[in-house]
Protein backbone atom coordinates (compact mmCIF):
# COMPACT_ATOMS: atom_id res chain seq x y z
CA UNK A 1 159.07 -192.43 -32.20
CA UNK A 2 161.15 -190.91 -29.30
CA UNK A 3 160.67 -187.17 -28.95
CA UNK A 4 164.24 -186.56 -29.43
CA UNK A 5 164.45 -188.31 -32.74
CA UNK A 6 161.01 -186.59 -33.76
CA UNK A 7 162.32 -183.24 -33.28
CA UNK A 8 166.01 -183.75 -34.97
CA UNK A 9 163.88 -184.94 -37.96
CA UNK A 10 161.59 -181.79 -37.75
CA UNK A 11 164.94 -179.36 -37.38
CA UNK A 12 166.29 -181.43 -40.18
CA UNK A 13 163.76 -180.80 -42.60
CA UNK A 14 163.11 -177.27 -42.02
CA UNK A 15 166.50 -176.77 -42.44
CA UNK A 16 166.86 -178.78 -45.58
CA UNK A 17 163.75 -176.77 -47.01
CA UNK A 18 165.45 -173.59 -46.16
CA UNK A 19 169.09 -174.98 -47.26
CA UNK A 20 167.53 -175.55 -51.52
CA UNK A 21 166.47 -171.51 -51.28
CA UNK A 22 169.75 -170.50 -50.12
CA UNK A 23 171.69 -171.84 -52.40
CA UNK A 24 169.31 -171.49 -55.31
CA UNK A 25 169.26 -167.64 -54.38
CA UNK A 26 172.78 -167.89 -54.54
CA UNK A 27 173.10 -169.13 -58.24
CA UNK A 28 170.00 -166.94 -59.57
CA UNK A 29 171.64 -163.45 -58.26
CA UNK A 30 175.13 -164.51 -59.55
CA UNK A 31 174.10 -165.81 -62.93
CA UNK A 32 171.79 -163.44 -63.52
CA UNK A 33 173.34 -160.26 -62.48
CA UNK A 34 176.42 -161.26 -64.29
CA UNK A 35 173.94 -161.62 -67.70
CA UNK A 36 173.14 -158.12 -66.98
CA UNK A 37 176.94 -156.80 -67.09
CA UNK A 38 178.04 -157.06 -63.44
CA UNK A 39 182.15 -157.20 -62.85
CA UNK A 40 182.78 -159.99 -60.94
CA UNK A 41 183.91 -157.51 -58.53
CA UNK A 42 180.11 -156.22 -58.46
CA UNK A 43 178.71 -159.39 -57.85
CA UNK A 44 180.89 -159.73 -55.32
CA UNK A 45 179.37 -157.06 -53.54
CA UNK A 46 176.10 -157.90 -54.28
CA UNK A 47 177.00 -160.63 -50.82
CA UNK A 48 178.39 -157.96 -48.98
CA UNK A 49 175.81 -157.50 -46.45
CA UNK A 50 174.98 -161.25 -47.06
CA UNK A 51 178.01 -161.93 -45.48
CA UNK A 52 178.49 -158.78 -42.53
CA UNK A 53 175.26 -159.00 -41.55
CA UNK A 54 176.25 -162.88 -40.42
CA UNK A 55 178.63 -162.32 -38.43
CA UNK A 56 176.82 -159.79 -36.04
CA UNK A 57 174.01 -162.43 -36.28
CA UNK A 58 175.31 -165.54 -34.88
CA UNK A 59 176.75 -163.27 -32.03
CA UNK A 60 173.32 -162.32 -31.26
CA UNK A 61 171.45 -165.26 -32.18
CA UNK A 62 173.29 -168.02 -29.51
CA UNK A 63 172.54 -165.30 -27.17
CA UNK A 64 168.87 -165.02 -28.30
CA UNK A 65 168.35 -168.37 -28.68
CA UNK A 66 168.75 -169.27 -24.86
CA UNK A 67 166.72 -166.55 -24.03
CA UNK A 68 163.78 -167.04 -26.16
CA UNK A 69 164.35 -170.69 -27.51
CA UNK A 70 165.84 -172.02 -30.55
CA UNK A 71 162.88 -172.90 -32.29
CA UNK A 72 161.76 -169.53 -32.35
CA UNK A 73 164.85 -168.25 -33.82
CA UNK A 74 164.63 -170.87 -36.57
CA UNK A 75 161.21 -169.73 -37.89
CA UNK A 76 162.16 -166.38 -37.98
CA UNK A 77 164.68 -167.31 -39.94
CA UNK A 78 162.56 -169.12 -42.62
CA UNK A 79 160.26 -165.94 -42.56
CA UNK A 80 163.03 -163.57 -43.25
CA UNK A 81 163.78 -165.20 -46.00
CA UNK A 82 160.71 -165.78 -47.18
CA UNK A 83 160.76 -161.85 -47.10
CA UNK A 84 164.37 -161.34 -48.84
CA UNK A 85 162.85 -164.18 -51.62
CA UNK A 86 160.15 -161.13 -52.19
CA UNK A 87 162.12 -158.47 -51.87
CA UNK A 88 163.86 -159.77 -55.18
CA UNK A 89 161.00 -160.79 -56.94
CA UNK A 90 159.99 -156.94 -58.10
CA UNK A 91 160.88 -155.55 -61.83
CA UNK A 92 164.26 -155.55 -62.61
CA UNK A 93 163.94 -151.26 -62.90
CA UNK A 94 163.89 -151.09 -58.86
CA UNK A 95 167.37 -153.79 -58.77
CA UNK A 96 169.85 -151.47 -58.24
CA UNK A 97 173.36 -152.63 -55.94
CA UNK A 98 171.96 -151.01 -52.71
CA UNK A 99 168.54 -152.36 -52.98
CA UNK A 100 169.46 -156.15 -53.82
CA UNK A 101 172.24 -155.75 -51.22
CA UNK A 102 169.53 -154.94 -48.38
CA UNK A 103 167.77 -157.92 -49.65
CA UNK A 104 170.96 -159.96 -49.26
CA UNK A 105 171.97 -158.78 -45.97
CA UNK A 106 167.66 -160.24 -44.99
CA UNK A 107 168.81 -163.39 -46.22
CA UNK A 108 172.17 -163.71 -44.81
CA UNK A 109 170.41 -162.84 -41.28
CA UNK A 110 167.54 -165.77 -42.15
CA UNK A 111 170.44 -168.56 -42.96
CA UNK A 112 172.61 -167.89 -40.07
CA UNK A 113 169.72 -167.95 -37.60
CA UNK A 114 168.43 -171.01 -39.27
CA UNK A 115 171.82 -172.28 -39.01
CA UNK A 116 172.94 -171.69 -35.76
CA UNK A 117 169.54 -172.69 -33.82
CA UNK A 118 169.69 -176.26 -35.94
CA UNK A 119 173.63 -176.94 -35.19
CA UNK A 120 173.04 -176.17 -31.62
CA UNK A 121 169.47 -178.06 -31.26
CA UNK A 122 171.24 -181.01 -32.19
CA UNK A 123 173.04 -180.97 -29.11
CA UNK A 124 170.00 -180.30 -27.03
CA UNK A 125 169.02 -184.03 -28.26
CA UNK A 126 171.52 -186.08 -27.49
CA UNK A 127 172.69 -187.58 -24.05
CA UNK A 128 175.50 -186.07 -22.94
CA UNK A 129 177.50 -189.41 -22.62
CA UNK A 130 176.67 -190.71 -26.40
CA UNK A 131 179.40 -188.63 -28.28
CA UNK A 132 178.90 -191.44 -31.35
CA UNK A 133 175.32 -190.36 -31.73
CA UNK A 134 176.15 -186.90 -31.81
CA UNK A 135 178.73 -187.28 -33.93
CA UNK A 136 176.60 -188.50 -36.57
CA UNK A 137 173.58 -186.34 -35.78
CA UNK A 138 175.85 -183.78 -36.71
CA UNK A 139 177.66 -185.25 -39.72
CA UNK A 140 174.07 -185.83 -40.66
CA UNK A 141 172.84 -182.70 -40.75
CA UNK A 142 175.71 -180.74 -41.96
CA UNK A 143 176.13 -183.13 -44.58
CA UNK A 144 172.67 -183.16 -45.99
CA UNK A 145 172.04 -179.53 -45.30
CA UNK A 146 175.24 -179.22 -48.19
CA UNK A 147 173.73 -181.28 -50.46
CA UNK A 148 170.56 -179.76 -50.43
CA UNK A 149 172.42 -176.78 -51.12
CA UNK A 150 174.25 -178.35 -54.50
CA UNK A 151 170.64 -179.07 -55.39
CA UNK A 152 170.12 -175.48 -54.41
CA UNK A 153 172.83 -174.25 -56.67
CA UNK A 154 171.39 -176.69 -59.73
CA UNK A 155 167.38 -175.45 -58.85
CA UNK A 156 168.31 -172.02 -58.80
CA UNK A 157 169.99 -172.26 -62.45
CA UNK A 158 167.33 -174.10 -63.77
CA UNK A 159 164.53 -171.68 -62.48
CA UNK A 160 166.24 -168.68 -64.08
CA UNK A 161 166.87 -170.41 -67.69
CA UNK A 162 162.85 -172.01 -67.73
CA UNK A 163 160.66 -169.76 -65.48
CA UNK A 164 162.78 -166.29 -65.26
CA UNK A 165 164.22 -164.34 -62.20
CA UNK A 166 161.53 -163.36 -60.70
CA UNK A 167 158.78 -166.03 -60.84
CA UNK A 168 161.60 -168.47 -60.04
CA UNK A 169 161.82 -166.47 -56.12
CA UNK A 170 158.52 -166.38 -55.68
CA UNK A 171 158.10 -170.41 -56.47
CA UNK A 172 160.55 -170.36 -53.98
CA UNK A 173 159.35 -168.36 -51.22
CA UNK A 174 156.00 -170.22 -51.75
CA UNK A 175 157.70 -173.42 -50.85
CA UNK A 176 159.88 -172.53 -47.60
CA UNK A 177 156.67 -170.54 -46.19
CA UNK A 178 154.65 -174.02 -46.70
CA UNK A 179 157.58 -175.22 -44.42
CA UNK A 180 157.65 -172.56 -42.24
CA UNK A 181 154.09 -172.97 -41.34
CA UNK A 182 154.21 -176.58 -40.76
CA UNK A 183 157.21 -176.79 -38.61
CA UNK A 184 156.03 -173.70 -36.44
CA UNK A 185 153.01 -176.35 -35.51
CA UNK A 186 154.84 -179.60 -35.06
CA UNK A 187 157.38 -178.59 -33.49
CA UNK A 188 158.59 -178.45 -29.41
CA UNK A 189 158.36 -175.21 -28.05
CA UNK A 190 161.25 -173.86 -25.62
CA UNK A 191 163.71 -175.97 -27.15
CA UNK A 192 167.45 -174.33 -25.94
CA UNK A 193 166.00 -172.07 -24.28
CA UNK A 194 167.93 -171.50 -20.49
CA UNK A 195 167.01 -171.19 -17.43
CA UNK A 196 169.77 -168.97 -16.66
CA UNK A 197 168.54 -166.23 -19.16
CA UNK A 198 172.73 -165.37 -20.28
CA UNK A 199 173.77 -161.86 -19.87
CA UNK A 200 174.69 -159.64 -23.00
CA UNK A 201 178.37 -159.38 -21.76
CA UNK A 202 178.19 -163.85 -22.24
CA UNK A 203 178.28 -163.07 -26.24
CA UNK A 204 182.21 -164.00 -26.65
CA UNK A 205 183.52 -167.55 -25.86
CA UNK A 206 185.62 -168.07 -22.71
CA UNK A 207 187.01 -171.17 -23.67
CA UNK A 208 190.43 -171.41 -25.28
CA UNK A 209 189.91 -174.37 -27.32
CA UNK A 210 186.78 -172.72 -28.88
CA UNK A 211 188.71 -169.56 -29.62
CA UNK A 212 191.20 -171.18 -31.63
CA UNK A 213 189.10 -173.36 -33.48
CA UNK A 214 187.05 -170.54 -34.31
CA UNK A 215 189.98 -168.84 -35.63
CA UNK A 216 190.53 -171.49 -37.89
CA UNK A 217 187.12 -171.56 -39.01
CA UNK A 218 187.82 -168.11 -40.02
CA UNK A 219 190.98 -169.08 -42.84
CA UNK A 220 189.03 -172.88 -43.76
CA UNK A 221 185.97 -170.74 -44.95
CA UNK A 222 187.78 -168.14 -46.36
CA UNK A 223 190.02 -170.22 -48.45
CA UNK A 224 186.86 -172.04 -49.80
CA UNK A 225 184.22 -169.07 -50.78
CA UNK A 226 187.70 -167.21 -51.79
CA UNK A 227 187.98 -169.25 -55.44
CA UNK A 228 184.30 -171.05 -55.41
CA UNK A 229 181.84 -168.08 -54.83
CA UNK A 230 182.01 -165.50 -57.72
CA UNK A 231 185.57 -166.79 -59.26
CA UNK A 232 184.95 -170.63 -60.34
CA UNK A 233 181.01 -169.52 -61.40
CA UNK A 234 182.58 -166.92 -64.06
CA UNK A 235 185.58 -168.42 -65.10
CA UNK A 236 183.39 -171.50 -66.17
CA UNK A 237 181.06 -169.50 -67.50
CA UNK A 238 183.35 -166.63 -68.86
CA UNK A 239 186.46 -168.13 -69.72
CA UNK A 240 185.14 -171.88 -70.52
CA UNK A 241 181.85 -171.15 -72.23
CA UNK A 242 179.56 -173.20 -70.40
CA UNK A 243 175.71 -172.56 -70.06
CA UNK A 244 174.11 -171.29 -67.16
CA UNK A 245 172.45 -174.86 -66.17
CA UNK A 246 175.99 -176.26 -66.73
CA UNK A 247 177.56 -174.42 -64.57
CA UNK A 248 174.85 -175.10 -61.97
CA UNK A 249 175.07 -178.44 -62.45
CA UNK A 250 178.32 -179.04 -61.85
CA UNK A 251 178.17 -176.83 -59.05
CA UNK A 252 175.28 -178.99 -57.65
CA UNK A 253 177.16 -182.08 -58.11
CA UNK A 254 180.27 -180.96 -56.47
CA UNK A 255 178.53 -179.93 -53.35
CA UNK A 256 175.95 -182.55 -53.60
CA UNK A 257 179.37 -184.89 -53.07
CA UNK A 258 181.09 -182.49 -50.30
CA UNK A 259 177.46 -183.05 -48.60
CA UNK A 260 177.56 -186.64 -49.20
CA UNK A 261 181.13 -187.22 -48.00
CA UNK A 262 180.33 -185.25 -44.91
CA UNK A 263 177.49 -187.41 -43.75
CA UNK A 264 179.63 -190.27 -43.96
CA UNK A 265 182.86 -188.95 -41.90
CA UNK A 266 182.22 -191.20 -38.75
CA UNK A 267 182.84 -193.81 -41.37
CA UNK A 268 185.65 -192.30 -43.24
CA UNK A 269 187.56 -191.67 -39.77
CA UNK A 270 186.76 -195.30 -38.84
CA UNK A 271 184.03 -194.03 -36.15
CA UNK A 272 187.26 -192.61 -33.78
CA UNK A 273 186.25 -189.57 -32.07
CA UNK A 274 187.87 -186.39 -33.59
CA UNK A 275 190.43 -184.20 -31.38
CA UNK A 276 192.70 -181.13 -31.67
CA UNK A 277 195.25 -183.19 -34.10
CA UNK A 278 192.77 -184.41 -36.59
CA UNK A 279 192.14 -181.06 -37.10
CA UNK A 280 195.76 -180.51 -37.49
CA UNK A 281 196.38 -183.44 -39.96
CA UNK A 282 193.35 -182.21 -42.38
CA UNK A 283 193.80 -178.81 -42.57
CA UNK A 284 197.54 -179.40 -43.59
CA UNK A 285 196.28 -182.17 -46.09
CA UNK A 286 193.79 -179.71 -47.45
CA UNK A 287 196.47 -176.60 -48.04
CA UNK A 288 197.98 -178.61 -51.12
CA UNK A 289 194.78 -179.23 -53.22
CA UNK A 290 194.46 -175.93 -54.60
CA UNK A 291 198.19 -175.22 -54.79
CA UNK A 292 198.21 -178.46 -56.93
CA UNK A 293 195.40 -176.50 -58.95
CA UNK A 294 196.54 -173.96 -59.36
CA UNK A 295 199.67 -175.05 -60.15
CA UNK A 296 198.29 -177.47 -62.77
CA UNK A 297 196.23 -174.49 -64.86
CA UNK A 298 199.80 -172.47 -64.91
CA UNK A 299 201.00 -175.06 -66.61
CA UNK A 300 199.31 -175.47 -69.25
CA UNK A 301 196.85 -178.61 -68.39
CA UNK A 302 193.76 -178.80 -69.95
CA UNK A 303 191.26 -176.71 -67.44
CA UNK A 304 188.37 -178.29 -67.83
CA UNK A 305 189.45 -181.56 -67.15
CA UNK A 306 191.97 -179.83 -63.97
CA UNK A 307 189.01 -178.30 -62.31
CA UNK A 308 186.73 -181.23 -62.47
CA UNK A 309 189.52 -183.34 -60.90
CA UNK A 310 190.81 -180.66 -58.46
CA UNK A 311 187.43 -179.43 -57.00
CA UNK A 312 186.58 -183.13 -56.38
CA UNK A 313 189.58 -183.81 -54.40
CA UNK A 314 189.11 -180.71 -52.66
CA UNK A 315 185.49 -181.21 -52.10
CA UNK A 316 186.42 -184.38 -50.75
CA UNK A 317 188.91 -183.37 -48.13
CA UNK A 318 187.26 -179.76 -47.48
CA UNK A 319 183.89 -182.03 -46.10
CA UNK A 320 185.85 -184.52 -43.61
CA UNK A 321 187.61 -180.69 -42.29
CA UNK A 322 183.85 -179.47 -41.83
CA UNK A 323 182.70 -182.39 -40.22
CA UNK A 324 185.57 -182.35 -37.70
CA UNK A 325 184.87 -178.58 -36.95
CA UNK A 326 181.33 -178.80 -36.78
CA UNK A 327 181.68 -181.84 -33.99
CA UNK A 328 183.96 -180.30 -31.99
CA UNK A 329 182.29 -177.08 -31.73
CA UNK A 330 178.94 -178.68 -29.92
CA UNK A 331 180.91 -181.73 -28.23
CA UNK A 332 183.59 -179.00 -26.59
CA UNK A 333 180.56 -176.93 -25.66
CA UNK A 334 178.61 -177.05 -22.17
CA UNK A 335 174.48 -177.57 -22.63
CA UNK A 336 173.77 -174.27 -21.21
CA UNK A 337 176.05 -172.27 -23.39
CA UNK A 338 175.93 -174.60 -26.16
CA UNK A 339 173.79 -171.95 -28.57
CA UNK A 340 176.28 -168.96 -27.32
CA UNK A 341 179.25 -171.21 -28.39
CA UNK A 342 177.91 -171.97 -31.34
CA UNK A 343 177.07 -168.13 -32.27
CA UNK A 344 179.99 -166.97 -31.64
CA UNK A 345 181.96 -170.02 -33.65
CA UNK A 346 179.24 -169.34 -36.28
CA UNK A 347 180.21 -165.67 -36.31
CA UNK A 348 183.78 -165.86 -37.06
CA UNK A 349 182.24 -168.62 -39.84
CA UNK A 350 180.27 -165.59 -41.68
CA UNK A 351 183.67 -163.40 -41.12
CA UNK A 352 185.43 -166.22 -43.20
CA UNK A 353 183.15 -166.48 -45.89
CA UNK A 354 182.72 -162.07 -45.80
CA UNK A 355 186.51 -161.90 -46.48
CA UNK A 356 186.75 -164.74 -48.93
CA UNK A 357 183.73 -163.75 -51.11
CA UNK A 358 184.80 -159.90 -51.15
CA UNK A 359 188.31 -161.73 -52.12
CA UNK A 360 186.70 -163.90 -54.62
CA UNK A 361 185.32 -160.88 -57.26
CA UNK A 362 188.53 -158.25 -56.50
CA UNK A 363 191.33 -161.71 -56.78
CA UNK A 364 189.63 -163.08 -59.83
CA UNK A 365 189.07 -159.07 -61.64
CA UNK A 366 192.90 -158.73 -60.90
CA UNK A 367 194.64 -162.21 -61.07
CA UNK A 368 192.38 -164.86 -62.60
CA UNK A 369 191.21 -167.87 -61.09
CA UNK A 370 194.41 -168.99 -59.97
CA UNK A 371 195.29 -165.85 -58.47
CA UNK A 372 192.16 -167.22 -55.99
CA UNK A 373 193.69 -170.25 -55.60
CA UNK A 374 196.67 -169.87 -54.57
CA UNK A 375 195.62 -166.90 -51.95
CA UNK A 376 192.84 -169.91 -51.10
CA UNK A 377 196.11 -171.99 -50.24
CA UNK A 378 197.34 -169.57 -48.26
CA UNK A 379 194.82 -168.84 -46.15
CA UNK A 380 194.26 -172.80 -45.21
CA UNK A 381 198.04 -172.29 -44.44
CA UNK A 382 196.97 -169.95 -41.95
CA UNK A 383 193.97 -172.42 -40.39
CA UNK A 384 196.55 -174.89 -39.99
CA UNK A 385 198.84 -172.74 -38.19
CA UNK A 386 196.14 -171.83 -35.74
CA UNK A 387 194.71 -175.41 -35.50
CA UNK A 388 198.37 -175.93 -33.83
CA UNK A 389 197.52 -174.46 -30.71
CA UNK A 390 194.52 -177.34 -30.41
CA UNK A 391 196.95 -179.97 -30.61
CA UNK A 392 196.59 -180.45 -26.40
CA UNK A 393 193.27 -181.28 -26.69
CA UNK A 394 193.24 -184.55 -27.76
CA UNK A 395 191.47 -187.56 -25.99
């Protein structure tokens, strides 16, 4: 096996192993500190660090990765969540907000270095010249990395109705520390790191296309984790009456699918290489699905049947707007600043999903789910607005 195929598989399974404890963490904190009595708004909070703390992280992690390798920064990843995972797993007397927010913002640190050394290792693997390989390296990755994250979401429900809160984190953090240990052995060591050793003051992108793309990385994340993160969980739960493993279920199929359709974007898009105005057509295709939701629940259409319909087509198109962006981000990058390009992209990711998930619990307390909807609408308005300015970079 060539070593750059060997080590793309070894990055791709540590990151899948790490990808079923994030979102499993996700769906155990949510359900089960809403069981307790939690406001959606304090839930909400409960991913405030989560979320700050990732944004400060991929800034500093491109920059750290070149210096000390990307490798590195993906294992101690893994082991900081293997810490958070712990952190939880004490008696439910010592979870108060601040503690399990601490714990959070550990965990939001381990997923976004664990993110951002595997997006930009891919890079590192492929010729320069083979932009069809890359393509689908990335598609690949991003794609399974989300489904392993619906079977996250489904795990994670499932652990807290048969095993409980806490032995279900510590089943957990048993597993990604097996993984942990095995991929700190196997694989390449000094992998992104630079010869160049980048200064501090290199942190912030100097490229215009990568500023505006990361802009619209900002609204595209925010309009997703804005209705999906603590306002679709309740409402189904809440307002619907389903069970806990139905509602992780169906959130484990839907992004199970969005992973799915990701991997296979090269195909959807007819193997053409993406530019600036297929991010343009997307975005603007994507800013009517949950209008048309929205829309659909005001008047009067049965819900169930309107979500399961709407959050597949918006699944659907959401992934093939992912795919694009996370393409462009490494094939617009140089290979020595590809890890600093992808921080800082990475960065205004976390500052998307911050906003929308602090959105998610204050929108849904005050206006219902399809208050978050249509705000969710408007803020892909605003990605698509911003993706205008790529529409001279096209091949």
């Amino acid at each position: 096996m060539e070593p750059g195929l060997r080590n793309y598989l070894l990055i791709t399974g540590g990151y899948w192993a790490f990808t079923l404890t994030d979102g499993a963490i996700r769906m155990l904190v949510v359900l089960y500190f809403h069981q307790l009595g939690y406001s959606p708004f304090e839930v909400a909070m409960l991913f405030l660090f989560y979320e700050c703390f990732g944004i400060v992280t991929n800034l500093m992690g491109g920059w750290l990765g070149a210096r000390i390798g990307l490798n590195l920064i993906m294992h101690i990843g893994m082991a900081l969540q293997v810490v958070a995972l712990l952190m939880l797993a004490v008696p439910e007397a010592w979870l108060n907000v601040v503690y399990v927010m601490i714990a959070q913002a550990l965990s939001g640190i381990a997923k976004d270095l664990n993110k951002m050394s595997a997006k930009a290792g891919v890079k590192l693997l492929v010729p320069q010249a083979n932009h069809s390989r890359l393509f689908k390296w990335v598609a690949m990755l991003t794609g399974s990395k989300n489904a392993l994250k619906g079977v996250g979401f489904f795990l994670g429900a499932v652990l807290l109705e048969v095993v409980g809160f806490r032995n279900a984190l510590l089943i957990l953090a048993g597993g990604l520390l097996s993984v942990l240990m095995v991929t700190a052995v196997l694989l390449s060591n000094g992998l992104g790191k630079s010869n160049a050793k980048p200064k501090f003051t290199q942190l912030f992108s100097s490229t215009v296309a990568i500023n505006w793309l990361s802009a619209g990385r900002f609204f595209l994340f925010g309009a997703r984790d804005i209705w999906f993160v603590v306002g679709l969980p309740v409402f189904l739960f809440s307002v619907l009456g389903w069970r806990f493993s139905e509602v992780g279920a169906f959130l484990a199929l839907w992004v199970i699918g969005y992973g799915v359709v990701q991997s296979c974007a090269p195909l959807l898009l007819n193997g053409r290489r993406p530019d600036g105005v297929t991010v343009i057509k997307w975005s603007a295709l994507l800013m009517l699905v949950p209008a048309a939701i929205a829309l659909a629940l005001q008047l009067g259409f049965e819900p169930n049947r309107v979500i399961i319909i709407g959050l597949a087509i918006f699944g659907a198109v959401f992934a093939i707007n992912s795919a694009v962006h996370s393409y462009l981000i490494v094939a617009w990058s140089e290979h020595d600043t590809v890890s600093q390009n992808v921080g800082f992209y990475y960065m205004a990711n976390a500052g998307g999903r911050l906003t929308g998930t602090v959105l998610s619990g204050w929108i849904y307390q005050a206006q219902g789910l399809t208050g978050c909807l249509w705000w969710s609408a408007g803020f892909v308005l605003m990605a698509t607005l911003l993706s205008l300015r790529l529409k001279k970079h096209a091949y």
